[in-house]
C-alpha atoms as a PDB file:
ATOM      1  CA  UNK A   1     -10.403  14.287 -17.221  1.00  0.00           C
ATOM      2  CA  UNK A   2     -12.802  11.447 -16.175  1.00  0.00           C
ATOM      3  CA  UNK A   3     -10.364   8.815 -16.942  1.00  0.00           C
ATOM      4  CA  UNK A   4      -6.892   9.955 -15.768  1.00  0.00           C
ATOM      5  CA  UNK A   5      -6.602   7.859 -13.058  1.00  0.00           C
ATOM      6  CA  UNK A   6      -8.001   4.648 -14.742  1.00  0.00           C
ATOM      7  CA  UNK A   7      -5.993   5.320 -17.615  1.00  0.00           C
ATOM      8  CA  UNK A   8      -2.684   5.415 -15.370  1.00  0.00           C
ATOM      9  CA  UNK A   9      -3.937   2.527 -13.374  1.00  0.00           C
ATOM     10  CA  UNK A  10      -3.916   0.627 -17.013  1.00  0.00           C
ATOM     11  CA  UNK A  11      -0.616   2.062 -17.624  1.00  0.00           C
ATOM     12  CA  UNK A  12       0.924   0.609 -14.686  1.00  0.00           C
ATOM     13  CA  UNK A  13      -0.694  -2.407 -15.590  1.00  0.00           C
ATOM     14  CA  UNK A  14       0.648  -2.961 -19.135  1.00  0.00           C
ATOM     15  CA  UNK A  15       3.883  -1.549 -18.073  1.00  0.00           C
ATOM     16  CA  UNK A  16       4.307  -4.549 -15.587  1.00  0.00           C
ATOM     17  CA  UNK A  17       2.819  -7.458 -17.412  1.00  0.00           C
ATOM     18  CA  UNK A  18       4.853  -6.825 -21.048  1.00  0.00           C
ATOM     19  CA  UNK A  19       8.139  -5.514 -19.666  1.00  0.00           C
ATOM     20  CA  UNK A  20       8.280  -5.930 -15.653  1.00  0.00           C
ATOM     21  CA  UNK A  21       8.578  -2.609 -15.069  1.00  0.00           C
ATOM     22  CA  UNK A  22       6.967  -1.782 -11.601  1.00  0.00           C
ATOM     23  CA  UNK A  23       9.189   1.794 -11.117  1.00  0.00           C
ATOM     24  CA  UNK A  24       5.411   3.330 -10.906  1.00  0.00           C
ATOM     25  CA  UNK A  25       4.645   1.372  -8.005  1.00  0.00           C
ATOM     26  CA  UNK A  26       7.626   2.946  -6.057  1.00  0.00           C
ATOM     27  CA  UNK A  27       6.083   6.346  -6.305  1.00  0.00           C
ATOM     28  CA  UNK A  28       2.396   4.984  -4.932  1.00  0.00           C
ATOM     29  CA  UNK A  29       4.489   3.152  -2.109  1.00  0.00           C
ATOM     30  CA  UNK A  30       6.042   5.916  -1.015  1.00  0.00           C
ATOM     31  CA  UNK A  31       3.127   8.080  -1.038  1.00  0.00           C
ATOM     32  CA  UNK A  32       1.088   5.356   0.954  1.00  0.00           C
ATOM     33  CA  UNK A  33       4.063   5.163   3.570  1.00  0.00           C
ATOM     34  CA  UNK A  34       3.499   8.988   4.422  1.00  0.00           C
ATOM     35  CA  UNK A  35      -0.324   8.939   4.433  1.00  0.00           C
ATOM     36  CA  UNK A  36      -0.518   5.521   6.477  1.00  0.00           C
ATOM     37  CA  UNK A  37       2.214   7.227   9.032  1.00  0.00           C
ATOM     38  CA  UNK A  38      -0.231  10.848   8.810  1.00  0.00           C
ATOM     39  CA  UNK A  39      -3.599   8.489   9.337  1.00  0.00           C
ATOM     40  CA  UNK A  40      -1.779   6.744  12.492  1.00  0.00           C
ATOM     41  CA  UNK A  41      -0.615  10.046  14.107  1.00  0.00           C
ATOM     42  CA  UNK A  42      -4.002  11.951  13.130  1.00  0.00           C
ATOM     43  CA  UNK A  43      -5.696   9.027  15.250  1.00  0.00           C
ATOM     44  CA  UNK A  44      -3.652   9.280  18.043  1.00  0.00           C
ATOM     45  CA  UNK A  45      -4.022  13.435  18.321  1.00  0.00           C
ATOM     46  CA  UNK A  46      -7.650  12.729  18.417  1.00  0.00           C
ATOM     47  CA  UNK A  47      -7.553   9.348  21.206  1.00  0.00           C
ATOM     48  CA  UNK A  48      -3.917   9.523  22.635  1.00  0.00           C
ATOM     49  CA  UNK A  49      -5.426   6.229  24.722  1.00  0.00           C
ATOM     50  CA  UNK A  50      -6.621   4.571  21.288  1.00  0.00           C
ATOM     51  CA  UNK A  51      -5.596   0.813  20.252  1.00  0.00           C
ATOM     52  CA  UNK A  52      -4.781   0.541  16.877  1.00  0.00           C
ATOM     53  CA  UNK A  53      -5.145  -3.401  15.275  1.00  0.00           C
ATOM     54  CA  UNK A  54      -3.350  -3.482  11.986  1.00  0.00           C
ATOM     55  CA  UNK A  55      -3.181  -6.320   9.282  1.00  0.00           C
ATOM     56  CA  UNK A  56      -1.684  -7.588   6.179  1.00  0.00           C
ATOM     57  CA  UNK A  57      -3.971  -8.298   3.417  1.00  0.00           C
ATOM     58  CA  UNK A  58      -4.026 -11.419   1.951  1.00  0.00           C
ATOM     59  CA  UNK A  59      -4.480 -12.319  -2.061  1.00  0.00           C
ATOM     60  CA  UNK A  60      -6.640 -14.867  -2.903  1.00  0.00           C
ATOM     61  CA  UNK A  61      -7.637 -14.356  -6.692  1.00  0.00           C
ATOM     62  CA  UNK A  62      -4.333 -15.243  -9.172  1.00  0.00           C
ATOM     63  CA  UNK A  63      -5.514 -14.444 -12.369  1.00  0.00           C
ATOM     64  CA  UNK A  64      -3.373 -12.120 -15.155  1.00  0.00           C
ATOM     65  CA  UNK A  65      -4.457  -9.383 -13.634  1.00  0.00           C
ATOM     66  CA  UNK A  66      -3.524 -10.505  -9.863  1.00  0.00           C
ATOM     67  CA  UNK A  67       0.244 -10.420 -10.743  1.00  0.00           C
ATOM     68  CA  UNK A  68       0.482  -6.954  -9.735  1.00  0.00           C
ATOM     69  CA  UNK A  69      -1.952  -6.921  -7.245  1.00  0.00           C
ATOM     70  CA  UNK A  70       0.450  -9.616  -5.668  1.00  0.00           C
ATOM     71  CA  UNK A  71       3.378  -7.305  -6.093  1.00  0.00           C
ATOM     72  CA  UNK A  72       1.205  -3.702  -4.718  1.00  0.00           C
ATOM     73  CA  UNK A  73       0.264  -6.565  -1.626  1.00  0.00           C
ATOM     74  CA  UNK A  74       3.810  -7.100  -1.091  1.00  0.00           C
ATOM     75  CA  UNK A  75       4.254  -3.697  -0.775  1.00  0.00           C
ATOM     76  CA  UNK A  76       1.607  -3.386   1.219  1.00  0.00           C
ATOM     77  CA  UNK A  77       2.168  -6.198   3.551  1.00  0.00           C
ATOM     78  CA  UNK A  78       5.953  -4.571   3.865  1.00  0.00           C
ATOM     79  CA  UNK A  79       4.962  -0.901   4.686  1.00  0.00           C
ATOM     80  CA  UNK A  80       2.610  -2.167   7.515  1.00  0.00           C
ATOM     81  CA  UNK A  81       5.209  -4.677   9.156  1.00  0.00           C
ATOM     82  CA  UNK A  82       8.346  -2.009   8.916  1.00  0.00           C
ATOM     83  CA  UNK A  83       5.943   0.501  10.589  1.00  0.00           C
ATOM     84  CA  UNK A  84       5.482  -2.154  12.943  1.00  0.00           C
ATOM     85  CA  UNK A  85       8.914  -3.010  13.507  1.00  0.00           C
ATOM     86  CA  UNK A  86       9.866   0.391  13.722  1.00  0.00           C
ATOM     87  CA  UNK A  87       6.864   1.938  16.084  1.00  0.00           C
ATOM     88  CA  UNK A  88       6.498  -1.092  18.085  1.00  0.00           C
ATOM     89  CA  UNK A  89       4.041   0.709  20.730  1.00  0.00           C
ATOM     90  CA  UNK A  90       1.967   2.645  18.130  1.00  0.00           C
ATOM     91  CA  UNK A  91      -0.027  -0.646  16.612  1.00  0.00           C
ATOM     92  CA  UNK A  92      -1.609  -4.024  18.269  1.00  0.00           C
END
């Protein structure tokens, strides 16, 4: 289907901005936790010796639409500094 993932993205959307619900979010946050952990290791296999520099993203458009970008950033922002916090020799 050419617009299954758009349509869920939309989904999501509505979902949040008429009754708060972000429970979809939890799913793509967990999925992005595993794949961010399977990127990092994948890089190290290939350069044991590699420095990895990793940042939080920062919002700067507000509009309707940004109110759940703001909440996927949090999420975002989160993921990146636990990984941090808990592989403190892994990133720069």
């Amino acid at each position: 289907m050419r617009y299954g993932k758009s349509s869920r993205i939309i989904n999501i959307i509505l979902r949040f901005l008429f009754h708060g619900d972000d429970s979809a979010l939890d799913e793509i946050e967990a999925r992005s936790a595993e794949n961010y952990k399977k990127i990092i290791d994948t890089i190290y296999e290939l350069n044991p010796d590699v420095t990895i520099v990793a940042q939080t993203l920062y919002q700067a458009w507000y509009g309707l639409g940004g109110i759940i970008y703001k909440n996927m950033l949090k999420r975002i922002n989160k993921m990146v500094t636990d990984y941090k916090e808990q592989n403190p020799d892994e990133l720069a």
